[in-house]
PDB file of N, CA and C in Angstrom:
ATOM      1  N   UNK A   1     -11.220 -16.589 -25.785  1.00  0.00           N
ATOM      2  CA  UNK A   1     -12.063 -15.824 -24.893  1.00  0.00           C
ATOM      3  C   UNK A   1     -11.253 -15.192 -23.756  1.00  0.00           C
ATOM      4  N   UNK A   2     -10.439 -15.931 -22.994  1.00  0.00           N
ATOM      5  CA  UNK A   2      -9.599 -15.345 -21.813  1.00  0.00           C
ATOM      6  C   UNK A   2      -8.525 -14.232 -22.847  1.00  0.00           C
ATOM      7  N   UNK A   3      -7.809 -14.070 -23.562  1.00  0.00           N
ATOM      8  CA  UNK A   3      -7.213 -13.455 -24.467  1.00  0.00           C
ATOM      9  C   UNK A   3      -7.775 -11.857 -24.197  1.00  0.00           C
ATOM     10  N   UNK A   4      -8.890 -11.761 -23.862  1.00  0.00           N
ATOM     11  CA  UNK A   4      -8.771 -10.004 -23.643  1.00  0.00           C
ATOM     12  C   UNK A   4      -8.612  -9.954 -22.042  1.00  0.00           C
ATOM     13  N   UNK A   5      -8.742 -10.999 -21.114  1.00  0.00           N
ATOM     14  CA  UNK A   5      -8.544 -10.696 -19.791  1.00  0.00           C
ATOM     15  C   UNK A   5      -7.648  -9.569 -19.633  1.00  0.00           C
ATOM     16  N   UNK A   6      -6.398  -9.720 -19.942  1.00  0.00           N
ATOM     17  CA  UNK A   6      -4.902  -8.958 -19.529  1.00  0.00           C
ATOM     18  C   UNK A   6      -5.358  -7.668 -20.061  1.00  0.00           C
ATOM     19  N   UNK A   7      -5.624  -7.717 -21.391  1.00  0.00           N
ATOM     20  CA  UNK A   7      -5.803  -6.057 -21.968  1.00  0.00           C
ATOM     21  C   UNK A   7      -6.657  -5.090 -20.961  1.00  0.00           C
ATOM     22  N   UNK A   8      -7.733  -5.499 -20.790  1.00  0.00           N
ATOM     23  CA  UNK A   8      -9.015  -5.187 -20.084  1.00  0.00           C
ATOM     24  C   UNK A   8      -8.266  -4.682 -18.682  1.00  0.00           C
ATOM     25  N   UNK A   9      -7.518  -5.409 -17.895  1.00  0.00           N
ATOM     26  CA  UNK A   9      -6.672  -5.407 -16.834  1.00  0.00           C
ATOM     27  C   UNK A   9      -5.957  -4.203 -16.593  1.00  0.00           C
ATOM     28  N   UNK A  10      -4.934  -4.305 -17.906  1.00  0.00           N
ATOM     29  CA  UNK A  10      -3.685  -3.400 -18.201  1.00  0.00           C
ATOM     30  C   UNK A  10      -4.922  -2.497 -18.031  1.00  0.00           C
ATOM     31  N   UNK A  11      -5.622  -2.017 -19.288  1.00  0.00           N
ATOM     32  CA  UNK A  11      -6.027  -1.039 -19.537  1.00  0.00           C
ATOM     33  C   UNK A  11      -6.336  -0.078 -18.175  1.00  0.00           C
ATOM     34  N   UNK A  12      -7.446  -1.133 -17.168  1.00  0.00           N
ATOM     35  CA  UNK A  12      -7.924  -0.221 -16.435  1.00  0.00           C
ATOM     36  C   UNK A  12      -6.803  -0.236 -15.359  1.00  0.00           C
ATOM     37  N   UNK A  13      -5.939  -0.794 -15.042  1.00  0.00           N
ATOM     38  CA  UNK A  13      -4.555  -0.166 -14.354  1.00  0.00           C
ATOM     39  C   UNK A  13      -4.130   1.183 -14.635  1.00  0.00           C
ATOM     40  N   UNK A  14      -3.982   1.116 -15.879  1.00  0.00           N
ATOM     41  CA  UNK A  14      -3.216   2.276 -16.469  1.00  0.00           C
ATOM     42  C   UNK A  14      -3.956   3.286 -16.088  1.00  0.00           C
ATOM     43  N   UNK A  15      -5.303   3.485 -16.906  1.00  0.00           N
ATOM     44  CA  UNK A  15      -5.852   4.512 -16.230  1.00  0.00           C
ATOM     45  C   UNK A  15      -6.217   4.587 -14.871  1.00  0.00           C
ATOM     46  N   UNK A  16      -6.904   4.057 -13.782  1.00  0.00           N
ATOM     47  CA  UNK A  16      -6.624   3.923 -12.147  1.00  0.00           C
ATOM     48  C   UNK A  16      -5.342   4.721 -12.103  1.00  0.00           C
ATOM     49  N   UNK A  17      -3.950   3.995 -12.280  1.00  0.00           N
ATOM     50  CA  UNK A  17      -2.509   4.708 -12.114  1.00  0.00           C
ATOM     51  C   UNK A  17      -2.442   6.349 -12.632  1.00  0.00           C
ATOM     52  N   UNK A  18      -3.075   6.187 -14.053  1.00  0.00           N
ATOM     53  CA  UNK A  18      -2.840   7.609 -13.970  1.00  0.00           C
ATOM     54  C   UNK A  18      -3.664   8.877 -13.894  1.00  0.00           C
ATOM     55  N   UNK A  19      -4.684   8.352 -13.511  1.00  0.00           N
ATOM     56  CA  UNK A  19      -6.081   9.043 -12.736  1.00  0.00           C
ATOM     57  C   UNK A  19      -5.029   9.948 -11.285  1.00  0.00           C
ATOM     58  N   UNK A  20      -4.760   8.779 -11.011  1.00  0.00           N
ATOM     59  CA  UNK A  20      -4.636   8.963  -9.291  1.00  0.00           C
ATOM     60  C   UNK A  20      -3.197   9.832  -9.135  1.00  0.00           C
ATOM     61  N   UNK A  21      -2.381   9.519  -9.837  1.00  0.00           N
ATOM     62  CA  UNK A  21      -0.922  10.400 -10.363  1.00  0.00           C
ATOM     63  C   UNK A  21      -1.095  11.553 -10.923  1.00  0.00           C
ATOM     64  N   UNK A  22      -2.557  12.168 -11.990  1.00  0.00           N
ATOM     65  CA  UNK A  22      -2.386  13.039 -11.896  1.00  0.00           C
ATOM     66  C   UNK A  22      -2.552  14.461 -10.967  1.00  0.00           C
ATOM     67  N   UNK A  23      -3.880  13.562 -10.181  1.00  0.00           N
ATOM     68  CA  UNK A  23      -4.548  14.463  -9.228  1.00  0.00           C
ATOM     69  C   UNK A  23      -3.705  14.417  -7.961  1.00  0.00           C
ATOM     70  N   UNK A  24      -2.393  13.433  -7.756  1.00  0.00           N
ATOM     71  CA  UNK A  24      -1.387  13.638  -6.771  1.00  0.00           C
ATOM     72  C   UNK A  24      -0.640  14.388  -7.648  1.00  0.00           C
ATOM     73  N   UNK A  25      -0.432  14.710  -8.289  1.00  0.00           N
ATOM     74  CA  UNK A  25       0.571  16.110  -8.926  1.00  0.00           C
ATOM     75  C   UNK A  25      -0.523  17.264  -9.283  1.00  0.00           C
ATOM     76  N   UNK A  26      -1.636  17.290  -9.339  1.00  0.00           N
ATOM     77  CA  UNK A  26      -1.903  18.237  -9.124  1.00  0.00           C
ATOM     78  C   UNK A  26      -1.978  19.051  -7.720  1.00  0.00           C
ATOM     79  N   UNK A  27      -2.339  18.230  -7.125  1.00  0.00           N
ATOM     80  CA  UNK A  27      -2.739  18.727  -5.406  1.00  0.00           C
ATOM     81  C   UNK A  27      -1.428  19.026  -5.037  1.00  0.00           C
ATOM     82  N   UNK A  28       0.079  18.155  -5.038  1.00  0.00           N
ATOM     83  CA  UNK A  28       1.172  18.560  -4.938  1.00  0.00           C
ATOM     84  C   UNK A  28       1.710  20.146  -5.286  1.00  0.00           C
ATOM     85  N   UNK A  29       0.959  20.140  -6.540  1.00  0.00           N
ATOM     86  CA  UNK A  29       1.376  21.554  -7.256  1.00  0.00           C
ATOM     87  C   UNK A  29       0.734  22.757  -6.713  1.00  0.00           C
ATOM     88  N   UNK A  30      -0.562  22.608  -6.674  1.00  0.00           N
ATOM     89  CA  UNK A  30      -1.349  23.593  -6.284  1.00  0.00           C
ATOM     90  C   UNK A  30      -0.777  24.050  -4.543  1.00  0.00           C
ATOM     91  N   UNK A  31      -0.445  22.934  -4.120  1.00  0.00           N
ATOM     92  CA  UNK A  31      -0.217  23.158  -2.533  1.00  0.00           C
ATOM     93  C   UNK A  31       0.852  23.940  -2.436  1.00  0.00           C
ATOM     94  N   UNK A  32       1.957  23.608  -3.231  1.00  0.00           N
ATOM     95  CA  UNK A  32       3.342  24.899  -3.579  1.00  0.00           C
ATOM     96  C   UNK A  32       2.885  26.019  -3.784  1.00  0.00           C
ATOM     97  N   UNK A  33       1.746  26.297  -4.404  1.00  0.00           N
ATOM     98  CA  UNK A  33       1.580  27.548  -5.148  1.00  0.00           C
ATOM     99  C   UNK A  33       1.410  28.665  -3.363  1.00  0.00           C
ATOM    100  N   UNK A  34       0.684  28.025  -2.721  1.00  0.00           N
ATOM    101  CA  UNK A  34      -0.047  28.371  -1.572  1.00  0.00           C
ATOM    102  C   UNK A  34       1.179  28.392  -0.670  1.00  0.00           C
ATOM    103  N   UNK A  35       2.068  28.231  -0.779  1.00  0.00           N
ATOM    104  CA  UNK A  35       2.808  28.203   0.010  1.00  0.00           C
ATOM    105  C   UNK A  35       3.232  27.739   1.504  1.00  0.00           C
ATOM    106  N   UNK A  36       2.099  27.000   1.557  1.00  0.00           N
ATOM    107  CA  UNK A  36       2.014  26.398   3.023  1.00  0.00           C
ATOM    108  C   UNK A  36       2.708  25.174   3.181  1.00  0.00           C
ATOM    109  N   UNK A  37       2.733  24.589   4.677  1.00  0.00           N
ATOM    110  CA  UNK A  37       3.502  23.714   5.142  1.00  0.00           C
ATOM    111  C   UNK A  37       2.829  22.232   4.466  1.00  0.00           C
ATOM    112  N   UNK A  38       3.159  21.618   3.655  1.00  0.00           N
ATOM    113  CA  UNK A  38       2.864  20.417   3.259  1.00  0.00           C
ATOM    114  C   UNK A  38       2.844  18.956   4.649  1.00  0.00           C
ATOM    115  N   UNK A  39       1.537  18.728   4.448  1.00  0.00           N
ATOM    116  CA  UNK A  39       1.316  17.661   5.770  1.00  0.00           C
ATOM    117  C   UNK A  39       1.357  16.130   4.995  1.00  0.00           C
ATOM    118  N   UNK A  40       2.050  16.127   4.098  1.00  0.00           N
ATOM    119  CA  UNK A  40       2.517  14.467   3.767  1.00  0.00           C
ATOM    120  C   UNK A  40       3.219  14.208   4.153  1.00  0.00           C
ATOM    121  N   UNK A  41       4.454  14.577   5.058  1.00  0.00           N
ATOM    122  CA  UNK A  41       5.270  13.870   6.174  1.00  0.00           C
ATOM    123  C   UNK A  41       4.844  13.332   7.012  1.00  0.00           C
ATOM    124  N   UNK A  42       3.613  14.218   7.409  1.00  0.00           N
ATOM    125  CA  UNK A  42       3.010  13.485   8.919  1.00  0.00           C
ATOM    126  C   UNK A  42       2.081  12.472   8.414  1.00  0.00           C
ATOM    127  N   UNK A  43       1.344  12.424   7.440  1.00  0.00           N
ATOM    128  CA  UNK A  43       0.390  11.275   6.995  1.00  0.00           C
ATOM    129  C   UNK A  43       1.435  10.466   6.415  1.00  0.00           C
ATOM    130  N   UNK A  44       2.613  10.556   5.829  1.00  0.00           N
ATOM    131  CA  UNK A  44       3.339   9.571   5.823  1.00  0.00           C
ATOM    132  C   UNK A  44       3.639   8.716   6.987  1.00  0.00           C
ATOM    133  N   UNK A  45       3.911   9.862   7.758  1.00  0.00           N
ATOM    134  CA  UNK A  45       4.875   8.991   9.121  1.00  0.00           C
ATOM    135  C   UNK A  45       3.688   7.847  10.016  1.00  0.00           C
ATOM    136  N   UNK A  46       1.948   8.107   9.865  1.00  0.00           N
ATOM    137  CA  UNK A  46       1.295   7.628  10.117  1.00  0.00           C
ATOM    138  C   UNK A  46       1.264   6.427   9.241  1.00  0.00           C
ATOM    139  N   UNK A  47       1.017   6.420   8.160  1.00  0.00           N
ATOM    140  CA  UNK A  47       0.768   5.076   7.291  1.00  0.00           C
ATOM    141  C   UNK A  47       1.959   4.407   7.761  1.00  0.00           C
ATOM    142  N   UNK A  48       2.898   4.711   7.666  1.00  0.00           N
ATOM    143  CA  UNK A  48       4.338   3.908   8.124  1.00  0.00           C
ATOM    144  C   UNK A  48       4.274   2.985   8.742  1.00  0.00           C
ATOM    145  N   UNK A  49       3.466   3.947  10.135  1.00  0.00           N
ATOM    146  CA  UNK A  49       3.081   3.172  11.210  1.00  0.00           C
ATOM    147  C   UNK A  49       2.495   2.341  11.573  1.00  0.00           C
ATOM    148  N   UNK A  50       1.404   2.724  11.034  1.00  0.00           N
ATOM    149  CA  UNK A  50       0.136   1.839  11.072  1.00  0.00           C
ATOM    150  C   UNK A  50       0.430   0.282  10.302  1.00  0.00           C
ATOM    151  N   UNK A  51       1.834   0.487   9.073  1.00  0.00           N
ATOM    152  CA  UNK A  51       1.776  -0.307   8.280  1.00  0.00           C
ATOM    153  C   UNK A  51       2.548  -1.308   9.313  1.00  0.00           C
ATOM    154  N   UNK A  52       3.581  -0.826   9.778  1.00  0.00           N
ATOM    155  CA  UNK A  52       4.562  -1.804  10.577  1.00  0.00           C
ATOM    156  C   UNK A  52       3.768  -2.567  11.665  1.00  0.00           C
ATOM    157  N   UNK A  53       2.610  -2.090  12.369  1.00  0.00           N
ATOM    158  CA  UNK A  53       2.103  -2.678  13.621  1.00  0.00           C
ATOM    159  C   UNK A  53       0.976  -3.424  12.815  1.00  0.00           C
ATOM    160  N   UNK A  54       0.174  -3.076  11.772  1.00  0.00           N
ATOM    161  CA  UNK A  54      -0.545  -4.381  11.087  1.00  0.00           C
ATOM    162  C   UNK A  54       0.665  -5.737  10.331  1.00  0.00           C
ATOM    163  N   UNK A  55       1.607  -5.442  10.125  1.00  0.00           N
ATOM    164  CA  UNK A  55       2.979  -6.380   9.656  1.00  0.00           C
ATOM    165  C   UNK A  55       3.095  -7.014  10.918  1.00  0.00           C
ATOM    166  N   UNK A  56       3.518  -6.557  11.754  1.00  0.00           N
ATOM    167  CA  UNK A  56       4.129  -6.818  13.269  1.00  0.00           C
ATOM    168  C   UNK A  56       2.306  -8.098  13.685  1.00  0.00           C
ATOM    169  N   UNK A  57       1.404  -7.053  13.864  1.00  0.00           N
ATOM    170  CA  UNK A  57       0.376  -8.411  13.833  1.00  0.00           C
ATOM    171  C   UNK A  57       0.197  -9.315  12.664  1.00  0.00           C
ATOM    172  N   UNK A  58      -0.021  -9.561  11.772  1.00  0.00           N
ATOM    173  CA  UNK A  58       0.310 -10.757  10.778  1.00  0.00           C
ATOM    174  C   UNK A  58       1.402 -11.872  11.180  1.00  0.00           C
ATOM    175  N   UNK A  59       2.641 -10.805  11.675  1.00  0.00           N
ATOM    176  CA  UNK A  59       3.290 -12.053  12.086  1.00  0.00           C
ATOM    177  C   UNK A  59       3.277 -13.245  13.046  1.00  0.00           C
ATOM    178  N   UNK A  60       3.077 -12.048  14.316  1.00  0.00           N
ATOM    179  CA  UNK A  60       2.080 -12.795  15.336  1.00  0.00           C
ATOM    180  C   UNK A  60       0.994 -14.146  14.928  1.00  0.00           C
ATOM    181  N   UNK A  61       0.083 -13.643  14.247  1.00  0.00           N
ATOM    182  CA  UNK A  61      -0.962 -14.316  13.835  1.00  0.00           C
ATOM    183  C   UNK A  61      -0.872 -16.013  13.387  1.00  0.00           C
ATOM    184  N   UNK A  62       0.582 -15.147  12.115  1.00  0.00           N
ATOM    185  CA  UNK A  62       0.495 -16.231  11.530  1.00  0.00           C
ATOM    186  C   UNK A  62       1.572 -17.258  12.778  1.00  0.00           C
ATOM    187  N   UNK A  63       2.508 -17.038  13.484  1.00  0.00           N
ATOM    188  CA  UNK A  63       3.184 -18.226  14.150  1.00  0.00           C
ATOM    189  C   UNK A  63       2.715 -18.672  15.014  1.00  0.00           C
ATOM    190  N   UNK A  64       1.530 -17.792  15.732  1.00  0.00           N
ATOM    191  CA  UNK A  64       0.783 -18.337  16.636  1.00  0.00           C
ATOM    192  C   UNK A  64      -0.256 -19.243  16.321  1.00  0.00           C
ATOM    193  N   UNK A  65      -0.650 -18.971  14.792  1.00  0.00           N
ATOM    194  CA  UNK A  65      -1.395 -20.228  14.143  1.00  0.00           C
ATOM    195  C   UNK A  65      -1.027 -21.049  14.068  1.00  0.00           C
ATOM    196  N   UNK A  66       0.389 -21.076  13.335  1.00  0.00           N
ATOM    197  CA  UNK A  66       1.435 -22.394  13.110  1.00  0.00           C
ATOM    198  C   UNK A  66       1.748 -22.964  14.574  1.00  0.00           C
ATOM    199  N   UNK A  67       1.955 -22.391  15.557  1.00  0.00           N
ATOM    200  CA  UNK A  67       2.336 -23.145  16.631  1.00  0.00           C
ATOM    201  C   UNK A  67       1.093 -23.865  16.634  1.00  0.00           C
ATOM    202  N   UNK A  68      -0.211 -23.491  16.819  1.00  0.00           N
ATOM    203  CA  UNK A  68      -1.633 -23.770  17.118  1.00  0.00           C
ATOM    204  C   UNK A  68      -1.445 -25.085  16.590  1.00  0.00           C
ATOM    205  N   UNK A  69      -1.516 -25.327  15.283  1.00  0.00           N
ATOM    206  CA  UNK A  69      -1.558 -25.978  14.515  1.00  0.00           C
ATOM    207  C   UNK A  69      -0.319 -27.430  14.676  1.00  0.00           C
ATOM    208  N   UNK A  70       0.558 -26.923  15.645  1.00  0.00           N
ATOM    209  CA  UNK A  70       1.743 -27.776  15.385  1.00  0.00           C
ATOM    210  C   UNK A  70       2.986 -27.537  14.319  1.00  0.00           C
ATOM    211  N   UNK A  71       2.898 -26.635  13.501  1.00  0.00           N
ATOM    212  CA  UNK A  71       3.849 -26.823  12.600  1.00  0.00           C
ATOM    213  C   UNK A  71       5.722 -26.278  13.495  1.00  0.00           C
ATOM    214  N   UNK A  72       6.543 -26.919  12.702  1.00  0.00           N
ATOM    215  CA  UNK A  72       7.815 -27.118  13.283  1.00  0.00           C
ATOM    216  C   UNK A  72       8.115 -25.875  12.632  1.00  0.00           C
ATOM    217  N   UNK A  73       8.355 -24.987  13.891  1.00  0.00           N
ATOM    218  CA  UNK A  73       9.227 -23.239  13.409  1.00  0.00           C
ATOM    219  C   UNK A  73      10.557 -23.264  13.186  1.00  0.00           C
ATOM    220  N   UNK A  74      11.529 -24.492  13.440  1.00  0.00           N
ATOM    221  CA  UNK A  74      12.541 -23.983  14.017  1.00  0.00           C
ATOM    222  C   UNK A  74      13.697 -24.171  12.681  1.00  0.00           C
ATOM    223  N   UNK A  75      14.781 -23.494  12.969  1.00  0.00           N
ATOM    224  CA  UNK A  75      15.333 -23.318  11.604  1.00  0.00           C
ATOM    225  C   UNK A  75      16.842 -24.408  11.578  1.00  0.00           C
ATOM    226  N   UNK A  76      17.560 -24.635  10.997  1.00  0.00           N
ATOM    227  CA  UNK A  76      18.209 -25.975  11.221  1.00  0.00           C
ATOM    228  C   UNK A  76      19.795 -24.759  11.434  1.00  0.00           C
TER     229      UNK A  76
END
């Protein structure tokens, strides 16, 4: 019974992955055609960001839990 889990999985990965890959190469493409200034640098440079200061809090979180908690941080 578990035996089709993975297939079922893969399957809808694959397509999700290449759903979403094609319509990022399309929009990529079409946006060349137009010739305009492509704004995925700047929504890059945002996710970046956003990613490092939610990282940066996790870390926080988590040692300030562990201290909370008592656990020994320190490294030998």
């Amino acid at each position: 019974m578990i035996d089709w889990v993975p297939i079922v999985f893969v399957t809808f990965k694959v397509l999700v992955f290449g759903t979403g890959m094609f319509f990022a190469i399309k929009w990529h493409y079409e946006r060349g055609k137009k010739g305009k200034q492509s704004a995925v640098p700047r929504a890059g440079g945002k996710v970046a960001a956003v990613f490092v200061l939610l990282l940066l809090g996790l870390w926080l979180l988590t040692f300030g839990l562990g201290r909370m908690l008592g656990l020994d941080w320190t490294f030998p």
